[in-house]
N, C-alpha and C. Protein backbone atom coordinates (compact mmCIF):
# COMPACT_ATOMS: atom_id res chain seq x y z
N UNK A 1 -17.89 -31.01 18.22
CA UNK A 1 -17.29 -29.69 18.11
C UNK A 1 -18.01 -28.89 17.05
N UNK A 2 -18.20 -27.79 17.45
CA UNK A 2 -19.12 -26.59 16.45
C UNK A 2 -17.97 -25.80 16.23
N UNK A 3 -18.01 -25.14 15.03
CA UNK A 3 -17.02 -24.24 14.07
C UNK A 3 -17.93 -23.03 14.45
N UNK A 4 -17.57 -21.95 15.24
CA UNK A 4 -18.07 -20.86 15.21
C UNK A 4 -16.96 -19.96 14.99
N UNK A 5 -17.85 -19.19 14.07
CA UNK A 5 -17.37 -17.98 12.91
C UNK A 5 -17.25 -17.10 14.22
N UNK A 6 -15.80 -16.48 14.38
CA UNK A 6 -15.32 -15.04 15.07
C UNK A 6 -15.76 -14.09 14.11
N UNK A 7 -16.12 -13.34 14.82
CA UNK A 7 -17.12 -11.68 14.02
C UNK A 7 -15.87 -11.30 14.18
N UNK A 8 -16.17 -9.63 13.48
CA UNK A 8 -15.15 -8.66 12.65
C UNK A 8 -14.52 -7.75 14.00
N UNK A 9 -13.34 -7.80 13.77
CA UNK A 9 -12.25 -7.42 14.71
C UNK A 9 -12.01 -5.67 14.43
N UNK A 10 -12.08 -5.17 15.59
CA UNK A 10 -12.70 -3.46 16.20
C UNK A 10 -11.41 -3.19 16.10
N UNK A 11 -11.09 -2.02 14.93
CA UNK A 11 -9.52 -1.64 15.38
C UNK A 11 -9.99 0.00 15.05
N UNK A 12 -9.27 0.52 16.20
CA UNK A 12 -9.04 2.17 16.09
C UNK A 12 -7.35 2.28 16.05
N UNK A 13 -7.45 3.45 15.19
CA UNK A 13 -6.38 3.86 14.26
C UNK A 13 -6.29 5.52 15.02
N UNK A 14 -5.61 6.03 15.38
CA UNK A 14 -5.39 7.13 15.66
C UNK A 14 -4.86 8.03 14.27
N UNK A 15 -4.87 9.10 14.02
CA UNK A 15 -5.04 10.04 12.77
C UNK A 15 -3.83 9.60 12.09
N UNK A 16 -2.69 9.71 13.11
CA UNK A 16 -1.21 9.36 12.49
C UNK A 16 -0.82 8.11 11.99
N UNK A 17 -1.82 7.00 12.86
CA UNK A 17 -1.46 6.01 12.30
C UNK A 17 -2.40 5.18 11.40
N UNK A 18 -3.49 6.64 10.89
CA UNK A 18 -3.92 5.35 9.94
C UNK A 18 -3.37 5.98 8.67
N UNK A 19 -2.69 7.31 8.82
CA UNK A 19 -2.09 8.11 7.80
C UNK A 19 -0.87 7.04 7.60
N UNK A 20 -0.27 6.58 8.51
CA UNK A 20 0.82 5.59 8.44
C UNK A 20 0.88 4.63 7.72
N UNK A 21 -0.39 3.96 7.80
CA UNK A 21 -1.06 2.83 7.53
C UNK A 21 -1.62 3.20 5.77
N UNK A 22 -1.89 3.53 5.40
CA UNK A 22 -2.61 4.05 4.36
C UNK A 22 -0.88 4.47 3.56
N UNK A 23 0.00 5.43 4.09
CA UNK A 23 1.06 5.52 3.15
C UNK A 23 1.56 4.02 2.94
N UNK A 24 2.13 3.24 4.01
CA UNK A 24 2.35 2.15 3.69
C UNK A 24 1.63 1.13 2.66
N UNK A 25 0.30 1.40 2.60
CA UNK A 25 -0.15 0.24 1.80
C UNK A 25 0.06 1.02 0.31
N UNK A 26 -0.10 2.40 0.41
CA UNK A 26 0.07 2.88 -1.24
C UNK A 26 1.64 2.58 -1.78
N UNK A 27 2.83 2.45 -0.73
CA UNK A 27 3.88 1.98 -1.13
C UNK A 27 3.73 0.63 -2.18
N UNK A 28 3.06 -0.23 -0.80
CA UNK A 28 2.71 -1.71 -1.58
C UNK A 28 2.25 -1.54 -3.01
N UNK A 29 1.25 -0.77 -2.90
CA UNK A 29 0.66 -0.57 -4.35
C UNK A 29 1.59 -0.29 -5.39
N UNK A 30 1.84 0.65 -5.88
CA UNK A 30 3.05 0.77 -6.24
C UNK A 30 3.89 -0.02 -6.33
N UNK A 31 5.16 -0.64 -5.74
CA UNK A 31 5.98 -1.38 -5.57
C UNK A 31 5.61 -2.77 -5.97
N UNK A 32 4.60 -2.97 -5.69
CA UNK A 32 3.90 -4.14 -6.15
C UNK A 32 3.15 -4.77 -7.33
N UNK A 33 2.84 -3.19 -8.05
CA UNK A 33 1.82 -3.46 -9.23
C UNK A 33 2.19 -4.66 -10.43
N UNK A 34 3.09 -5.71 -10.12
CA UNK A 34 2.99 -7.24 -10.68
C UNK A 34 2.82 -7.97 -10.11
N UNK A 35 2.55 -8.28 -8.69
CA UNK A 35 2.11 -9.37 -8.17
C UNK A 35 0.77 -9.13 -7.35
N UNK A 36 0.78 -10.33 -6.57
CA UNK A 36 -0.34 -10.48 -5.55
C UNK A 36 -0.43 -9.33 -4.37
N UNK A 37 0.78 -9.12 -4.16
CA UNK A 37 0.86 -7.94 -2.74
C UNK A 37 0.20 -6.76 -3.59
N UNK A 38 0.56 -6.40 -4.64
CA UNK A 38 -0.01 -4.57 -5.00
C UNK A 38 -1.79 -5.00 -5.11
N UNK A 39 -2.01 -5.92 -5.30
CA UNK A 39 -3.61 -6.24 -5.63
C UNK A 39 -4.09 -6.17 -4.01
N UNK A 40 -3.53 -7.03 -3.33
CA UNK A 40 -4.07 -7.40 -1.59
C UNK A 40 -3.64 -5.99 -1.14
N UNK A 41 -2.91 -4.92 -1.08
CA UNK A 41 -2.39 -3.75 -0.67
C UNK A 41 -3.58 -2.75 -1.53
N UNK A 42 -3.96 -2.83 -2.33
CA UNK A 42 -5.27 -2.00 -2.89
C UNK A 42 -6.58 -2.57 -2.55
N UNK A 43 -7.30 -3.73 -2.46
CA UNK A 43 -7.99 -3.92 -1.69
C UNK A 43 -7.99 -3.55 0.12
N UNK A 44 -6.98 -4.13 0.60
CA UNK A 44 -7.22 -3.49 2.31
C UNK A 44 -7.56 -2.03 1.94
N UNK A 45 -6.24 -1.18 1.74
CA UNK A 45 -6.45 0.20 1.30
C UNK A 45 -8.05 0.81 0.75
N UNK A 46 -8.61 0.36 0.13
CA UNK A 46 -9.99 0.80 -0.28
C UNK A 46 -11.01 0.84 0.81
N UNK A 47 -10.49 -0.63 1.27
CA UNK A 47 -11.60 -0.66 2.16
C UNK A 47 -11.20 0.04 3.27
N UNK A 48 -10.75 0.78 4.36
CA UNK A 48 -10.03 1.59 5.02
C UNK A 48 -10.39 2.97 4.35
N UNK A 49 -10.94 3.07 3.11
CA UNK A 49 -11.03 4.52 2.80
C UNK A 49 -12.60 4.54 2.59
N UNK A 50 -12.96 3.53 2.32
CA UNK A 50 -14.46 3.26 1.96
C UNK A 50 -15.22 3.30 2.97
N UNK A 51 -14.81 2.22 4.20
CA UNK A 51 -15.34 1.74 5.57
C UNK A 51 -15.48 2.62 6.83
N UNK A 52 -13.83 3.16 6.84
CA UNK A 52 -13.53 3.78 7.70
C UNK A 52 -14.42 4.91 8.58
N UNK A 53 -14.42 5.16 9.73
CA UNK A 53 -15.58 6.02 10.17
C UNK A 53 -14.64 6.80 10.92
N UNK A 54 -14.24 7.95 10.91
CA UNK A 54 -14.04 8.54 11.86
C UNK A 54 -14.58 9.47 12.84
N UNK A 55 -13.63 9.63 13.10
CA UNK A 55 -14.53 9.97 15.30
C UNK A 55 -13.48 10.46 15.70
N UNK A 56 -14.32 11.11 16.38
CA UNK A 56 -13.18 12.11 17.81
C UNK A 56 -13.57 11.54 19.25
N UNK A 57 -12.53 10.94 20.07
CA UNK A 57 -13.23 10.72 21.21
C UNK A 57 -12.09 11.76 22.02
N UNK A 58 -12.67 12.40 22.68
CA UNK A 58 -12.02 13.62 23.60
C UNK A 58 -11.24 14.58 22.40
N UNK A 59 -10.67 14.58 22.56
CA UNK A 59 -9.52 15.22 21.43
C UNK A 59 -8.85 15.10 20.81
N UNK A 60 -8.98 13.63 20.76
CA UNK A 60 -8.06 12.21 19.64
C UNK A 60 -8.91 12.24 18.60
N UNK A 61 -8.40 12.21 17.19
CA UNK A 61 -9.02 12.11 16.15
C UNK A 61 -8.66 10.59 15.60
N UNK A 62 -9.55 9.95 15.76
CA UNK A 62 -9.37 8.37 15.03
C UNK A 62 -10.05 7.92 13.87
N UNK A 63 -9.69 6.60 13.27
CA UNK A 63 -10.52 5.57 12.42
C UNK A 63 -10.78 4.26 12.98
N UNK A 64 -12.17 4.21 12.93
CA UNK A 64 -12.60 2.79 13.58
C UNK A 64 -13.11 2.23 12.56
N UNK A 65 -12.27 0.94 12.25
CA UNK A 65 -12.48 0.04 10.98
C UNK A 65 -12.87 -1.13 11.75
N UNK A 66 -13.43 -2.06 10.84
CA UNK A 66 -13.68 -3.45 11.39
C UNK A 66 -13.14 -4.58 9.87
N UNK A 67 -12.42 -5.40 10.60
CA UNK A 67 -11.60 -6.32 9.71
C UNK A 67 -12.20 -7.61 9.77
N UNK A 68 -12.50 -8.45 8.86
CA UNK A 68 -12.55 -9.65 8.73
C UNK A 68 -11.60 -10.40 9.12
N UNK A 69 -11.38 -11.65 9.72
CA UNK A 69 -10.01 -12.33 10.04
C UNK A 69 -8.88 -12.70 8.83
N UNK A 70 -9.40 -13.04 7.45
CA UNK A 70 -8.92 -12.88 6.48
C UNK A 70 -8.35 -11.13 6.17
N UNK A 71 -8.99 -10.35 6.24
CA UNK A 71 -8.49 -9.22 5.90
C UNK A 71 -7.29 -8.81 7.12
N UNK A 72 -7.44 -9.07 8.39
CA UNK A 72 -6.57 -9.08 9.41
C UNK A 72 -5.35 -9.49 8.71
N UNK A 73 -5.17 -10.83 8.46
CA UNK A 73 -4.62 -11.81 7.91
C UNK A 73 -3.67 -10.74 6.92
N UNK A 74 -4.18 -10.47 5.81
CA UNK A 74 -4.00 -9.44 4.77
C UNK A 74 -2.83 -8.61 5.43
N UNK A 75 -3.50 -7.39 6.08
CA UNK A 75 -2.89 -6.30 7.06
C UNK A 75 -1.31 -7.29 7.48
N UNK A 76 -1.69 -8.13 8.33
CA UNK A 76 -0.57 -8.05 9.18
C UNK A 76 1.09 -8.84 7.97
N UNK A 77 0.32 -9.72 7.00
CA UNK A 77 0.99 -10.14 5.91
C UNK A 77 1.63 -8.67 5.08
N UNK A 78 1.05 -7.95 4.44
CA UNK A 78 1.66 -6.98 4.35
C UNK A 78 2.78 -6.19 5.41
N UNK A 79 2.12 -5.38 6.20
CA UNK A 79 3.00 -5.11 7.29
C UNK A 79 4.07 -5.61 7.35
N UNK A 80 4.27 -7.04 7.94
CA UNK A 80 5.47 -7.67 7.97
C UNK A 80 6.17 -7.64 7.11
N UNK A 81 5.99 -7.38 5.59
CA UNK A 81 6.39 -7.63 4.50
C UNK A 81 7.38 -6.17 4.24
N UNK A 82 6.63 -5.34 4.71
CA UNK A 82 6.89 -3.97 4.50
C UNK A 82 8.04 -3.56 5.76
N UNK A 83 8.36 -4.08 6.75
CA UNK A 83 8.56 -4.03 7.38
C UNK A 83 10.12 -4.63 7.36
N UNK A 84 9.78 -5.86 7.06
CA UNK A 84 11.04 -6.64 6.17
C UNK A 84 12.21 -5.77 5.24
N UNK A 85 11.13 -5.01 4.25
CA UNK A 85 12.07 -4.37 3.05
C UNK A 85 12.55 -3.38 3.80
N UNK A 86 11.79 -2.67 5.06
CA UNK A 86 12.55 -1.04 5.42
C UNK A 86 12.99 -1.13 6.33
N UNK A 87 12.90 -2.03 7.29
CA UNK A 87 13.70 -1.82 8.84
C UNK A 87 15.46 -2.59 8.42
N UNK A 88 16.04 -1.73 9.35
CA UNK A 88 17.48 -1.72 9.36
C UNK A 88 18.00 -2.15 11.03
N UNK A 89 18.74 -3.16 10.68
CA UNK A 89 19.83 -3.99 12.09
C UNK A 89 18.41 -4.21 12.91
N UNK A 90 17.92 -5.40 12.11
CA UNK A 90 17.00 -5.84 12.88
C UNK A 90 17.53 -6.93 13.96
N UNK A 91 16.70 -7.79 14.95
CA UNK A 91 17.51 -8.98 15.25
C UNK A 91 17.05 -10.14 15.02
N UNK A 92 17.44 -11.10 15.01
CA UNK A 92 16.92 -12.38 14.42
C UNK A 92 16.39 -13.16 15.31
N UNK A 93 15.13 -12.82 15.77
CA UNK A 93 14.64 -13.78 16.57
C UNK A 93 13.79 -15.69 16.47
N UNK A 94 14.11 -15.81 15.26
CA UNK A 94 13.21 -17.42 14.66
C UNK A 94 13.74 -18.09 15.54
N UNK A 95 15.53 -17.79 15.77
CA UNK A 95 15.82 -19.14 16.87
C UNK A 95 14.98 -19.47 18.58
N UNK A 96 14.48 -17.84 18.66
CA UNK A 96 14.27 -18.11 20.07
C UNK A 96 12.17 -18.86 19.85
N UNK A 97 11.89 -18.51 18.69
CA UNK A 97 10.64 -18.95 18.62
C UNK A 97 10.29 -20.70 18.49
N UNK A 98 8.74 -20.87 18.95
CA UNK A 98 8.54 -22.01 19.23
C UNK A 98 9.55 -22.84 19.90
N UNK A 99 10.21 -22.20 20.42
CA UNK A 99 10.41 -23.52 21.77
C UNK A 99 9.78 -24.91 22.04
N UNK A 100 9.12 -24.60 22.60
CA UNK A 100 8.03 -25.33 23.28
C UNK A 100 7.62 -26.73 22.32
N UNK A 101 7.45 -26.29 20.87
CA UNK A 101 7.14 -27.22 20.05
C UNK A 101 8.32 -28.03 19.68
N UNK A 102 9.49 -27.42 19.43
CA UNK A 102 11.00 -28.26 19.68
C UNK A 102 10.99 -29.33 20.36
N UNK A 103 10.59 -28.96 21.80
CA UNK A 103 10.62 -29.48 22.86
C UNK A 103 9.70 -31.12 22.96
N UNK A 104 8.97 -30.86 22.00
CA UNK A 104 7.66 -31.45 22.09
C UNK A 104 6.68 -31.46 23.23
N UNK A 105 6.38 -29.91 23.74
CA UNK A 105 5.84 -29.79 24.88
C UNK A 105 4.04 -29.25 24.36
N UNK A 106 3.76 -28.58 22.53
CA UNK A 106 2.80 -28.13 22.33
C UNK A 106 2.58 -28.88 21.17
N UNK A 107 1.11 -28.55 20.77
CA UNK A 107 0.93 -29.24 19.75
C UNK A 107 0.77 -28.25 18.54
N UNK A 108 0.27 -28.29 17.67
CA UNK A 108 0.70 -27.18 16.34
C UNK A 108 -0.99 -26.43 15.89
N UNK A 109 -1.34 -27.12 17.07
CA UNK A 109 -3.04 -25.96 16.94
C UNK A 109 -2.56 -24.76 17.88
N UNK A 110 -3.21 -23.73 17.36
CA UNK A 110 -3.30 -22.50 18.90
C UNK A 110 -3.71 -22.33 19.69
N UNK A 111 -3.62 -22.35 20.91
CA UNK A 111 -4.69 -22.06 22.12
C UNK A 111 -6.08 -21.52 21.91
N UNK A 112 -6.05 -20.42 20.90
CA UNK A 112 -7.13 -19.44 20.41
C UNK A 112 -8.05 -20.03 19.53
N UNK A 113 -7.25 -21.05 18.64
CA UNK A 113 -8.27 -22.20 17.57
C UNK A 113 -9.14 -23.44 18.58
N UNK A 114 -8.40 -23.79 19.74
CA UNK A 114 -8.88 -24.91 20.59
C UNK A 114 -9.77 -24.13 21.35
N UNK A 115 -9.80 -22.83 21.91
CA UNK A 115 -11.10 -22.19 22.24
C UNK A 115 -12.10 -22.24 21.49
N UNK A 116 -11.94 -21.50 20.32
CA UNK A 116 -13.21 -21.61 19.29
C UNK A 116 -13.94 -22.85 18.57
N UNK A 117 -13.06 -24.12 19.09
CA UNK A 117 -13.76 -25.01 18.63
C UNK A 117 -14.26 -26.05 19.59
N UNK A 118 -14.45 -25.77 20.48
CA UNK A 118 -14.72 -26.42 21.79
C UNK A 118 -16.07 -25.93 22.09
């Protein structure tokens, strides 16, 4: 088995949502400035302001960033996090997750890790 490195993941951001995206992480910043999240919430953030390229394709104004899987990682850890503190009457879905592994029907690699290492 060969370990091949996945290249940097293509994300376009439409105007609103990288404005979205960008308020949210300056929240983090802020809110965060004693731990690990306000540090990881100013790094993504930089790089998103540093990296970022924007473009118009037709009459959509976007940002096309490219993420490292670690920085992915980052993003979606935040997010959730942020997401956690502000959403209201959420529902609790953990019970309906992993099934399958309950079951003992999967094993605890991902489909997506057993591709890449095959």
């Amino acid at each position: 088995m060969r370990n091949k490195k996945l290249g940097p993941i293509e994300v376009y951001l439409t105007r609103d949502q990288v404005n979205a995206m960008l308020t949210m992480l300056d929240t983090m910043i802020v809110g965060g400035y004693e731990c690990s999240f306000g540090d990881m919430a100013k790094t993504v953030r930089d790089k998103i302001i540093k990296y970022g390229k924007p473009i118009t394709r037709g009459d959509m104004e976007e940002v096309l960033i490219y993420f490292y899987d670690n920085e992915a990682e980052k993003l979606i850890a935040l997010s959730s996090l942020y997401l956690a503190l502000t959403a209201r009457d959420t529902r609790d879905y953990y019970p309906e997750i992993g099934q399958r592994y309950r079951q003992g029907l999967g094993s605890s690699q991902a489909a997506e890790q057993k591709a890449v290492t095959q």
